[in-house]
N, C-alpha and C. Protein backbone atom coordinates (compact mmCIF):
# COMPACT_ATOMS: atom_id res chain seq x y z
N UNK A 1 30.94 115.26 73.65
CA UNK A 1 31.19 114.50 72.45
C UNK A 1 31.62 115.46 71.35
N UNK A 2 32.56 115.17 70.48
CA UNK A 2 33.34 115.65 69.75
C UNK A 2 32.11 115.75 68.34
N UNK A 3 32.08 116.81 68.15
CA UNK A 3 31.32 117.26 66.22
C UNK A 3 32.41 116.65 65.31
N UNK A 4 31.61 116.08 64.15
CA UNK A 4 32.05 115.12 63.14
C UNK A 4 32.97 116.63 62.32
N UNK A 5 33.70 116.04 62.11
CA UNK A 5 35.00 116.77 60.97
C UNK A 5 34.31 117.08 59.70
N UNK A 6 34.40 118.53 58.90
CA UNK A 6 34.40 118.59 57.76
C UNK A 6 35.38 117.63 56.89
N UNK A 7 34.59 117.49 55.82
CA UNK A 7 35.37 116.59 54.48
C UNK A 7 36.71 116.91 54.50
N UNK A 8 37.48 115.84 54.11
CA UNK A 8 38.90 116.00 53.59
C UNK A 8 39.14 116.75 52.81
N UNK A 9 39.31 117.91 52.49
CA UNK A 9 39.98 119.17 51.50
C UNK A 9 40.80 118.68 50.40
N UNK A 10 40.62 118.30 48.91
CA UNK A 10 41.89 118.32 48.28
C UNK A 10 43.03 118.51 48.86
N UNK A 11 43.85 117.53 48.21
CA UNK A 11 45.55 117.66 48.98
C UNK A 11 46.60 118.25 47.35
N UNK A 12 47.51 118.63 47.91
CA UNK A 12 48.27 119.47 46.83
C UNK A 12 49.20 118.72 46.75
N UNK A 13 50.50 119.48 45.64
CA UNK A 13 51.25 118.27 45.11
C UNK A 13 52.15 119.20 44.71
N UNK A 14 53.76 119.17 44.68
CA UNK A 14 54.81 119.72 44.36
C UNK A 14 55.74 118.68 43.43
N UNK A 15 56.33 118.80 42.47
CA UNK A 15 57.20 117.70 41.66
C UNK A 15 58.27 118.53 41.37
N UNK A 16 59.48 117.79 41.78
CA UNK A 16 60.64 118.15 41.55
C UNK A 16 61.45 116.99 41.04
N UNK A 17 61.75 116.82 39.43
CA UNK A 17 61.98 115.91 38.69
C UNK A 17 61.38 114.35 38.82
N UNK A 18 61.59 113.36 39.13
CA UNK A 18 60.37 112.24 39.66
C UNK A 18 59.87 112.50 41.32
N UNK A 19 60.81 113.15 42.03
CA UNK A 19 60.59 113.17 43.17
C UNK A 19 58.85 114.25 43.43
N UNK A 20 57.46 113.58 44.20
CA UNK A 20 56.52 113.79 43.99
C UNK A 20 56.27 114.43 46.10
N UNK A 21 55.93 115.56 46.33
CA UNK A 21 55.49 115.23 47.71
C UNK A 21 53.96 116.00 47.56
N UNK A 22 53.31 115.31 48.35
CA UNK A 22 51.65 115.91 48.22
C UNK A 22 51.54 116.21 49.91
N UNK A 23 50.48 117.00 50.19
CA UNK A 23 50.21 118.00 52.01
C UNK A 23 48.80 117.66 51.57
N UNK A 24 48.40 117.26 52.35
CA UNK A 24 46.73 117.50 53.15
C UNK A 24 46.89 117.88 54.43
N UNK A 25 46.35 119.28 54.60
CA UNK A 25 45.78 120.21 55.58
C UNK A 25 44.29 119.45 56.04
N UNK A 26 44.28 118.76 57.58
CA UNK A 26 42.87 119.10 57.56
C UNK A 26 42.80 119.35 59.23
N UNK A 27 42.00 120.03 59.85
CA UNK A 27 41.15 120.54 60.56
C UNK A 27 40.46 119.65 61.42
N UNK A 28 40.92 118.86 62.87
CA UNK A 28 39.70 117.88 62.94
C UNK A 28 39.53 118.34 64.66
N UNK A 29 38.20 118.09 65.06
CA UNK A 29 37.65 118.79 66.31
C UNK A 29 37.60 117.51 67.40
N UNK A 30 39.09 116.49 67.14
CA UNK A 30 39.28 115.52 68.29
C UNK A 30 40.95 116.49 68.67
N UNK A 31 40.65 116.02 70.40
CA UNK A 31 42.67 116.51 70.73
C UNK A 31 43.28 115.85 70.09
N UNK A 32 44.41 116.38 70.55
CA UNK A 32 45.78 115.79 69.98
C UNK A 32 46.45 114.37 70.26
N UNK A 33 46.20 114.33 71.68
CA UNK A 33 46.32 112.94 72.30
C UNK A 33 45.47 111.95 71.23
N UNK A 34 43.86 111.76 70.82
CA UNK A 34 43.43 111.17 69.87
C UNK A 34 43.81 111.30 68.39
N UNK A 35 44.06 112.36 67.56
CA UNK A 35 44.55 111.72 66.74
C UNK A 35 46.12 111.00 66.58
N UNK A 36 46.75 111.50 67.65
CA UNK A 36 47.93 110.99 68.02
C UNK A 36 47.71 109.14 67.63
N UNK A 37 47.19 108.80 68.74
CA UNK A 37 46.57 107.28 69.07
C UNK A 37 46.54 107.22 67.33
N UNK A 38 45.68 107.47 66.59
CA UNK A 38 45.49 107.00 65.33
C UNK A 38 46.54 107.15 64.10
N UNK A 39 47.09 108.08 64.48
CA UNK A 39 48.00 108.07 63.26
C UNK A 39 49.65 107.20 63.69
N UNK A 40 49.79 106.78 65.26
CA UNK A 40 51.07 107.02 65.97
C UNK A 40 51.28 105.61 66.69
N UNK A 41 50.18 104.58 66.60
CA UNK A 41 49.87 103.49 67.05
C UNK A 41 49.75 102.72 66.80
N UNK A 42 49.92 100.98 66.89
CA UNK A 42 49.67 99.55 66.65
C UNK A 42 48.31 99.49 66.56
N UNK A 43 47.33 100.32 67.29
CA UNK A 43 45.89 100.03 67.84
C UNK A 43 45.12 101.00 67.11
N UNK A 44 45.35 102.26 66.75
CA UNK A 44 44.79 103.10 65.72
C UNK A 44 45.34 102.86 64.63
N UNK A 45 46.04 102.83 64.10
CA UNK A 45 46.24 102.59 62.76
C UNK A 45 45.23 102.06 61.40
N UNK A 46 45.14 100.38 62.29
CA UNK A 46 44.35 99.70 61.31
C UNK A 46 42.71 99.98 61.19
N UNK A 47 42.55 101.15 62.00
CA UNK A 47 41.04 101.82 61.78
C UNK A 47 41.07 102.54 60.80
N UNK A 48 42.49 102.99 59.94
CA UNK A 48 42.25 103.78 58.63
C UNK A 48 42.86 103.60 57.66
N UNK A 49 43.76 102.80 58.11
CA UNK A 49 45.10 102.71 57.14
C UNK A 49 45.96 101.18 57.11
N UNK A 50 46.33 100.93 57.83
CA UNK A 50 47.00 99.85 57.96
C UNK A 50 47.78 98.79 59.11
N UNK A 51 47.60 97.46 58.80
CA UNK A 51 48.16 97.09 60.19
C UNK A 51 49.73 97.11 60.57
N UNK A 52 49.63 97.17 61.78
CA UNK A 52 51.39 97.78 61.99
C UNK A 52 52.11 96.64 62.14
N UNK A 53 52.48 95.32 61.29
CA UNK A 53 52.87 94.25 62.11
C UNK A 53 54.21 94.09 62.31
N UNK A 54 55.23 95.66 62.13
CA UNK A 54 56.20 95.58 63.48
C UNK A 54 56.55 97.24 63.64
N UNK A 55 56.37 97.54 64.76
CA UNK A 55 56.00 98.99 65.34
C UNK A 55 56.99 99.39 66.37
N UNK A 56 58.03 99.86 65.78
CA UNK A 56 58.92 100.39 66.88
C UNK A 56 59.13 101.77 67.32
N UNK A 57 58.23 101.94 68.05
CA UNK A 57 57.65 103.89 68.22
C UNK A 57 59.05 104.62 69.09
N UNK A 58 60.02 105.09 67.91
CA UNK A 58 61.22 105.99 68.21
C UNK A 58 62.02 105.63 67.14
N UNK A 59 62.55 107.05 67.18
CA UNK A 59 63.55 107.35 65.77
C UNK A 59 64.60 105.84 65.80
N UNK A 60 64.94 105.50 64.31
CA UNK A 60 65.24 104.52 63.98
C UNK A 60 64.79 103.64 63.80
N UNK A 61 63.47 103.13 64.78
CA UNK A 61 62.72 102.00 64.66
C UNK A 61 62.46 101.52 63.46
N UNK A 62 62.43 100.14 63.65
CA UNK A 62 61.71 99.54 62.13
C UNK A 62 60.10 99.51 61.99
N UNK A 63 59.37 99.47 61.21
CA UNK A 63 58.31 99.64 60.91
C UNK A 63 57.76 99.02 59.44
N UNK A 64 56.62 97.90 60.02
CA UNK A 64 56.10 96.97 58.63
C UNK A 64 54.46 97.53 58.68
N UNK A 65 54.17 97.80 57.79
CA UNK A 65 52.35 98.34 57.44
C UNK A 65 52.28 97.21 56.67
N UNK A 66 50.89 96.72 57.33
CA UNK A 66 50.26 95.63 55.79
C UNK A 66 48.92 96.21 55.73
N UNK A 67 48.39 97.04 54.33
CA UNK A 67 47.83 97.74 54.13
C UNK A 67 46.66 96.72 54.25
N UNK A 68 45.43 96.96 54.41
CA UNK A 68 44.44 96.33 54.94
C UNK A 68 43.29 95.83 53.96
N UNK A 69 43.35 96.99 52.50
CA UNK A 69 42.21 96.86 51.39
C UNK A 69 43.09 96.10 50.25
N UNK A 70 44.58 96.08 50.51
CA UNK A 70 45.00 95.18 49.31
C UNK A 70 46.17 94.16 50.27
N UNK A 71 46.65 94.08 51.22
CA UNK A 71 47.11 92.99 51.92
C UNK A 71 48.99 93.39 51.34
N UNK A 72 49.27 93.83 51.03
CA UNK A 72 50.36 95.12 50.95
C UNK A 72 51.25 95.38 52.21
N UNK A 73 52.40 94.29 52.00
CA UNK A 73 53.09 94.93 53.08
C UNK A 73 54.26 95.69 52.87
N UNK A 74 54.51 96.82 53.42
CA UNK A 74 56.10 97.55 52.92
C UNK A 74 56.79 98.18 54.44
N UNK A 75 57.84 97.62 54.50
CA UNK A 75 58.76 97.45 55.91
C UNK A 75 59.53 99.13 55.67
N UNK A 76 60.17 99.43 56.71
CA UNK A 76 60.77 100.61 56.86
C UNK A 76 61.27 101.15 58.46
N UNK A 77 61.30 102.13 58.44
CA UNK A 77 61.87 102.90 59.84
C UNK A 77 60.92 104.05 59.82
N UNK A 78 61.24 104.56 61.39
CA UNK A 78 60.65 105.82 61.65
C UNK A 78 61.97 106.23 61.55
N UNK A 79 61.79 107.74 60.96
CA UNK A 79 62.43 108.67 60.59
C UNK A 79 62.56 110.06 61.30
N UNK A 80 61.55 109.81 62.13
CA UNK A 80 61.25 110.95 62.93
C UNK A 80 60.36 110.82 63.94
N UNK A 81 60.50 111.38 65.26
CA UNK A 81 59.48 110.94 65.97
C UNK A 81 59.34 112.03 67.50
N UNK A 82 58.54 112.71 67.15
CA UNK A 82 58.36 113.73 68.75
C UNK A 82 57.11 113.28 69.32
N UNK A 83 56.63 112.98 70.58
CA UNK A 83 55.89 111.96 71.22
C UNK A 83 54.85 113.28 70.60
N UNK A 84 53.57 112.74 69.96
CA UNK A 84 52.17 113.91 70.04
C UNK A 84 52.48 114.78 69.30
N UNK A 85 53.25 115.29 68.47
CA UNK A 85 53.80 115.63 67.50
C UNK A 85 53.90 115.94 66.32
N UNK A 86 55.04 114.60 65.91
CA UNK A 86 55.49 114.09 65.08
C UNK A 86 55.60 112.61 64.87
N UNK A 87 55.32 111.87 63.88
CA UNK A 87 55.51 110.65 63.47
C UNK A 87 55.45 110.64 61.67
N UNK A 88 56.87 110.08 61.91
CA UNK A 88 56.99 110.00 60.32
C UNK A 88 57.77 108.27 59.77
N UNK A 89 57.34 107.86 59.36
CA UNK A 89 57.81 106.82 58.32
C UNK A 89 58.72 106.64 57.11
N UNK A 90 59.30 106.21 56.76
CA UNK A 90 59.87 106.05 55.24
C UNK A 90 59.48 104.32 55.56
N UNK A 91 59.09 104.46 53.95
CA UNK A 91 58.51 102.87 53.65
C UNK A 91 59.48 102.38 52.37
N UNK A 92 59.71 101.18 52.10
CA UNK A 92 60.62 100.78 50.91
C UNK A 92 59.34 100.82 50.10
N UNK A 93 59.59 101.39 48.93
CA UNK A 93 58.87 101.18 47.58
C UNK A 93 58.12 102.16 47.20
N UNK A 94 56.58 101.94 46.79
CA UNK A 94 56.17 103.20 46.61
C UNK A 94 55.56 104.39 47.39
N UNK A 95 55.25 103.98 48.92
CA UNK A 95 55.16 104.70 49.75
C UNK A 95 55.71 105.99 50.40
N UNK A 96 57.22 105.36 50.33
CA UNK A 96 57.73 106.64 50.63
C UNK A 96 58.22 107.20 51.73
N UNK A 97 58.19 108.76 51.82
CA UNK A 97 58.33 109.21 53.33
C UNK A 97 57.16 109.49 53.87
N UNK A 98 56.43 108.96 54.81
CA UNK A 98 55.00 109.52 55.31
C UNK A 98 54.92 110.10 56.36
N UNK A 99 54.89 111.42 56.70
CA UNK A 99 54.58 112.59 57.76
C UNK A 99 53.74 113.24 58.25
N UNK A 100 53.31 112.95 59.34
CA UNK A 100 52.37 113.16 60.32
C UNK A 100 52.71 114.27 61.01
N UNK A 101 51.93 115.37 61.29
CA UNK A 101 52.52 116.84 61.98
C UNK A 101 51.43 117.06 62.90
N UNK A 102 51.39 117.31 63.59
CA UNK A 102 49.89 117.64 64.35
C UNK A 102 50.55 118.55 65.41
N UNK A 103 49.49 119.30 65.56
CA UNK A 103 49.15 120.78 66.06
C UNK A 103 48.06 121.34 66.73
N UNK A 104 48.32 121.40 67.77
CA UNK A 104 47.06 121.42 68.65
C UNK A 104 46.28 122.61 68.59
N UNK A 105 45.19 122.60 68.33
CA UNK A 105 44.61 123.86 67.99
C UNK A 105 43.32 124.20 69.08
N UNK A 106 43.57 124.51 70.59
CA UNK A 106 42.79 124.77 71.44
C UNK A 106 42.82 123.62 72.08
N UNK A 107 42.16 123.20 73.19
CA UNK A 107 41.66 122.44 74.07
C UNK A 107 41.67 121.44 73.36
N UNK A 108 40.91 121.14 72.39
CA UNK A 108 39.88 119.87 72.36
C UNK A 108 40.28 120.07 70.43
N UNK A 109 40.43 120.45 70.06
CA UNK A 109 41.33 120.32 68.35
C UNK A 109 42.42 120.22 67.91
N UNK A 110 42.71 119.48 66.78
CA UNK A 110 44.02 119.19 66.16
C UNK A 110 43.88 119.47 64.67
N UNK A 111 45.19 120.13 64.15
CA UNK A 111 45.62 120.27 62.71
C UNK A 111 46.67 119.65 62.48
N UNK A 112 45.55 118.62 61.33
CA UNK A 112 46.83 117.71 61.35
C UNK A 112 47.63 118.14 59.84
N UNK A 113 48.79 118.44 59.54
CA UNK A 113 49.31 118.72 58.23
C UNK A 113 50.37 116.85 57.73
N UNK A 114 49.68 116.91 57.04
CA UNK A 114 50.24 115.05 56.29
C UNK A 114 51.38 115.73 54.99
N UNK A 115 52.06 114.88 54.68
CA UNK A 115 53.01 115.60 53.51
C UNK A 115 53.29 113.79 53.35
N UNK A 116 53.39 113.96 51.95
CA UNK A 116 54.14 112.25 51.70
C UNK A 116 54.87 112.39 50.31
N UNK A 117 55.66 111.62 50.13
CA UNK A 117 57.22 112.12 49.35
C UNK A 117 57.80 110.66 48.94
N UNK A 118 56.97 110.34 47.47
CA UNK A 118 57.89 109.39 46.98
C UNK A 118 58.63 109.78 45.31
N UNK A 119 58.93 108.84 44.81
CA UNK A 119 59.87 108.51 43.21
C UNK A 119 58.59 108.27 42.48
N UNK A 120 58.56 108.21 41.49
CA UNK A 120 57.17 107.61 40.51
C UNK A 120 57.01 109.16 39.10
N UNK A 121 55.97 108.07 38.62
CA UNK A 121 55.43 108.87 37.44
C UNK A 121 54.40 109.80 37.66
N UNK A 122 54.13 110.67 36.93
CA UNK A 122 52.64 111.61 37.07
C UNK A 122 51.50 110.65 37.42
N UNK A 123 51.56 109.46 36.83
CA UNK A 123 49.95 109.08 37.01
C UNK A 123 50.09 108.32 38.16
N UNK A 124 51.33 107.71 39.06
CA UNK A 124 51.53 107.26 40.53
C UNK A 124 51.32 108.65 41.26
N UNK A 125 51.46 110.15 40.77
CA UNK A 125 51.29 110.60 41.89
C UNK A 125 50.01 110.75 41.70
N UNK A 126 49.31 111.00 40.69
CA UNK A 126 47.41 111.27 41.05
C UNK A 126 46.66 109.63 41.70
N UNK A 127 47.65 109.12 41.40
CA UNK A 127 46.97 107.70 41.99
C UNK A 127 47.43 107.71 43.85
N UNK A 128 48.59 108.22 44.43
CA UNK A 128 48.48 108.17 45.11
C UNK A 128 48.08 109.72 46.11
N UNK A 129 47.43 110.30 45.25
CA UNK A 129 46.51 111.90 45.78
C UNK A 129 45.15 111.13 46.36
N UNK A 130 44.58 110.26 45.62
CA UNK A 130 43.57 109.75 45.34
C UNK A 130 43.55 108.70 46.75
N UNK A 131 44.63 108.08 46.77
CA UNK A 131 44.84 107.25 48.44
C UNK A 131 45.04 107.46 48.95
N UNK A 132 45.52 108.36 49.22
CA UNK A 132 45.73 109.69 50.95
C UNK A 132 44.67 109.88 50.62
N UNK A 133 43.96 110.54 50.00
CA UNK A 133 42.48 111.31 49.92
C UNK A 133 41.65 110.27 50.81
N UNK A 134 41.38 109.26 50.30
CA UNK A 134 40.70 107.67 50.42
C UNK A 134 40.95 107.43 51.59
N UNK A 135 42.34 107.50 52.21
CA UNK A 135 42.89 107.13 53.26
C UNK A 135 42.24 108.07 54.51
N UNK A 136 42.97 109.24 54.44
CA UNK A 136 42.00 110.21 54.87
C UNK A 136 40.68 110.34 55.56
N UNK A 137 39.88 110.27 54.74
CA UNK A 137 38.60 109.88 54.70
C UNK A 137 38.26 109.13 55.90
N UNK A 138 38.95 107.81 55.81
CA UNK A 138 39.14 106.50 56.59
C UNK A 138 39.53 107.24 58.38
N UNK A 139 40.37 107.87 58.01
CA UNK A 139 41.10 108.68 58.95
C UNK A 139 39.53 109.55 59.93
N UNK A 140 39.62 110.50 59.28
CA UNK A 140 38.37 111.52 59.83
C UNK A 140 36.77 110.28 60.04
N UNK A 141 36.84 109.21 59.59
CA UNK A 141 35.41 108.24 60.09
C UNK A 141 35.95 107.86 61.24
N UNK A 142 37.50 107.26 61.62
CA UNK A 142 38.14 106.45 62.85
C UNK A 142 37.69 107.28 64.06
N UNK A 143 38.20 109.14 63.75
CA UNK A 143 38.19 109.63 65.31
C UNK A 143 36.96 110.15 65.27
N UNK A 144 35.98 109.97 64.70
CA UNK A 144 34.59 109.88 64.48
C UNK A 144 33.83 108.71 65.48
N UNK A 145 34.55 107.71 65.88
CA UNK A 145 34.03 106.38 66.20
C UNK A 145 33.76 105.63 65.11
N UNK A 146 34.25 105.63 63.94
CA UNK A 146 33.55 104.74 62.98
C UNK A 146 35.13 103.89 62.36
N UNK A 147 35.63 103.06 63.29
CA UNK A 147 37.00 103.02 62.34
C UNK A 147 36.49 101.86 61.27
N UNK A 148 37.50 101.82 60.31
CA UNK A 148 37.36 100.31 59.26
C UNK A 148 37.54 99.60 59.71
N UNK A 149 36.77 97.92 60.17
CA UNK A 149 37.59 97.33 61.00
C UNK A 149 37.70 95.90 59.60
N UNK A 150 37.91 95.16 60.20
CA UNK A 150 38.82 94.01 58.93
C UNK A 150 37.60 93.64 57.93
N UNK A 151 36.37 93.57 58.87
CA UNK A 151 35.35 92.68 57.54
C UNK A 151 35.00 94.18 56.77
N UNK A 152 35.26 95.21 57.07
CA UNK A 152 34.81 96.46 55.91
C UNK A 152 36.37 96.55 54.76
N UNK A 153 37.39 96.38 55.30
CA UNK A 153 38.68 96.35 54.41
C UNK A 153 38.37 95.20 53.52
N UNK A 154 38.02 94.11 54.18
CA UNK A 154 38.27 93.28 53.24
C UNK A 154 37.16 92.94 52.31
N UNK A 155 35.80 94.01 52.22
CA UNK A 155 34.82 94.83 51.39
C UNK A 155 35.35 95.84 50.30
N UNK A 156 36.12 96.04 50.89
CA UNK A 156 36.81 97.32 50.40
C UNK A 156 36.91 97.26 48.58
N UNK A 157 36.49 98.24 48.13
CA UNK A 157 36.57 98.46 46.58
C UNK A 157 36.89 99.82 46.37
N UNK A 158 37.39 99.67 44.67
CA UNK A 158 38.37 101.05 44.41
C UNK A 158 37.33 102.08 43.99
N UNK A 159 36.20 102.12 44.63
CA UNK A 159 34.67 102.88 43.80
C UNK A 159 34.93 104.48 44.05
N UNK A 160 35.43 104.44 45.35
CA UNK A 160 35.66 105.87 46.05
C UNK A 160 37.10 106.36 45.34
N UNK A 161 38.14 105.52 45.70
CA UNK A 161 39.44 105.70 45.10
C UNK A 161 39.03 106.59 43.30
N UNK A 162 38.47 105.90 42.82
CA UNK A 162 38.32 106.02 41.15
C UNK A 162 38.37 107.11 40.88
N UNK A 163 36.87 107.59 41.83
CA UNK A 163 36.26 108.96 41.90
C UNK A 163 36.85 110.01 42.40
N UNK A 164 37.77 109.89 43.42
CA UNK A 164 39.13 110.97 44.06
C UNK A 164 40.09 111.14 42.44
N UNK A 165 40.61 110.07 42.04
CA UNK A 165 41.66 109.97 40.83
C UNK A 165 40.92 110.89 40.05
N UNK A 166 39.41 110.19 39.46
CA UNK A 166 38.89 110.74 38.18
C UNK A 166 39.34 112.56 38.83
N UNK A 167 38.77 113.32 39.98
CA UNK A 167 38.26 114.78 40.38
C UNK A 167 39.98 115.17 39.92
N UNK A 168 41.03 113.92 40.54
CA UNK A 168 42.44 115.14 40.87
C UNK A 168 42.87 114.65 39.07
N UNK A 169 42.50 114.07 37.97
CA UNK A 169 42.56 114.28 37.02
C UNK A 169 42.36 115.15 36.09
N UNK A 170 41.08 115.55 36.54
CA UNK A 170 40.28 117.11 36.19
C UNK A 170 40.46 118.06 36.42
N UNK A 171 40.73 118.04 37.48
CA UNK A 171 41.51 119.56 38.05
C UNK A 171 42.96 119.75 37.58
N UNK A 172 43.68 118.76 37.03
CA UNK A 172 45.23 118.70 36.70
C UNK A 172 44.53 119.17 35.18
N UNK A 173 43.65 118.86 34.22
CA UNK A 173 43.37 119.13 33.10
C UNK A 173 43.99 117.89 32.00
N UNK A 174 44.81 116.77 33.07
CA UNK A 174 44.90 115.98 31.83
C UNK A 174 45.21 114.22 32.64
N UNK A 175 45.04 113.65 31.63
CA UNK A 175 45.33 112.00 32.33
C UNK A 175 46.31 111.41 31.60
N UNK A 176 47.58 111.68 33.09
CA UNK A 176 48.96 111.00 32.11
C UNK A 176 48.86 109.77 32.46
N UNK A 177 48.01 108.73 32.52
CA UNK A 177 47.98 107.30 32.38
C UNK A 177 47.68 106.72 31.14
C-alpha cells in the first residue's frame, strides 16, 4: 500500500502582459499508470476535478469538463497527448490551457509537474492559484483512496478555496481585487 503524499506545495506564477501561467510541482508515491487514470480519464477525473462529459483521449479530441463544486461546464480539445505522459487540454474561457506532465520517478512514484495558462486579471490569477491549489488537494486525497464523489461536491464550499486565496494574497503582499 502506497504512503499518503505530502501537502500540495504552493504553486508559482509567471505573467506576461494578461497572459497568466502558474506550475505546481508535486511529488506523489502512487505509479504513473495511477495518476495517469486520474488526471487522463472519464473515470478518474471526477474524483478531483471534474466530470468529463465528452472525452476524446488523442490529440485533437474534443473535450467538455463540468466542474463538479459549481456545475461549470467549458468544452475544448486536447492539445496534446502522449499515452502516461502527457495530457493537456485547452478549455474555452477561463480555464485555459491545462497540462499534465508526469514523470516517473522509480518503480512505484510519479512527479507530476501541472502548468495552466490563461487571459485574466491579477485577482483571476490568485483566484485561480487558489483552485489548482484546492483542486490539487482533491487530486493527492483521490490516489489516496479518498476521491470526492458527487454527494461531497455537491457539499462543497469555498472555506478551503478562501484560505489558499487569502495565503497566495499574502505572500504576493497585496490584494488586487
Amino acid at each position: 500500500m502506497s504512503q499518503s503524499a505530502a501537502p500540495v506545495e504552493p504553486g508559482t506564477s509567471r505573467t506576461e502582459g494578461d497572459t497568466h501561467t502558474l506550475h505546481f510541482t508535486i511529488g506523489l508515491p502512487h505509479p504513473v499508470e495511477q495518476v495517469w487514470a486520474a488526471v487522463a480519464t472519464p473515470e478518474g477525473l471526477p474524483g478531483w476535478l471534474a466530470a468529463a462529459d465528452v472525452f476524446e483521449p488523442r490529440l485533437g479530441g474534443a473535450v467538455t469538463l463540468r466542474w463538479l463544486n459549481n456545475g461549470g461546464a467549458h468544452r475544448g480539445n486536447v492539445t496534446a497527448w502522449d499515452g502516461e505522459r502527457v495530457a493537456e487540454y485547452t478549455l474555452e474561457g477561463l480555464h485555459g490551457r491545462m497540462r499534465f506532465h508526469l514523470e516517473p520517478d522509480g518503480r512505484s512514484a510519479t512527479t507530476l509537474r501541472f502548468t495552466n495558462e490563461f487571459d485574466g486579471d491579477d485577482a483571476l490569477r490568485l483566484d485561480c492559484l487558489a483552485g489548482w491549489h484546492d483542486h490539487l488537494e482533491h487530486l493527492v486525497a483521490a490516489l489516496d483512496g479518498h476521491p470526492t464523489d458527487e454527494q461531497a461536491w455537491a457539499a462543497w464550499t469555498p472555506e478551503r478555496w478562501q484560505q489558499l486565496r487569502d495565503w497566495y494574497v499574502a505572500a504576493a503582499g497585496r490584494d488586487p481585487s
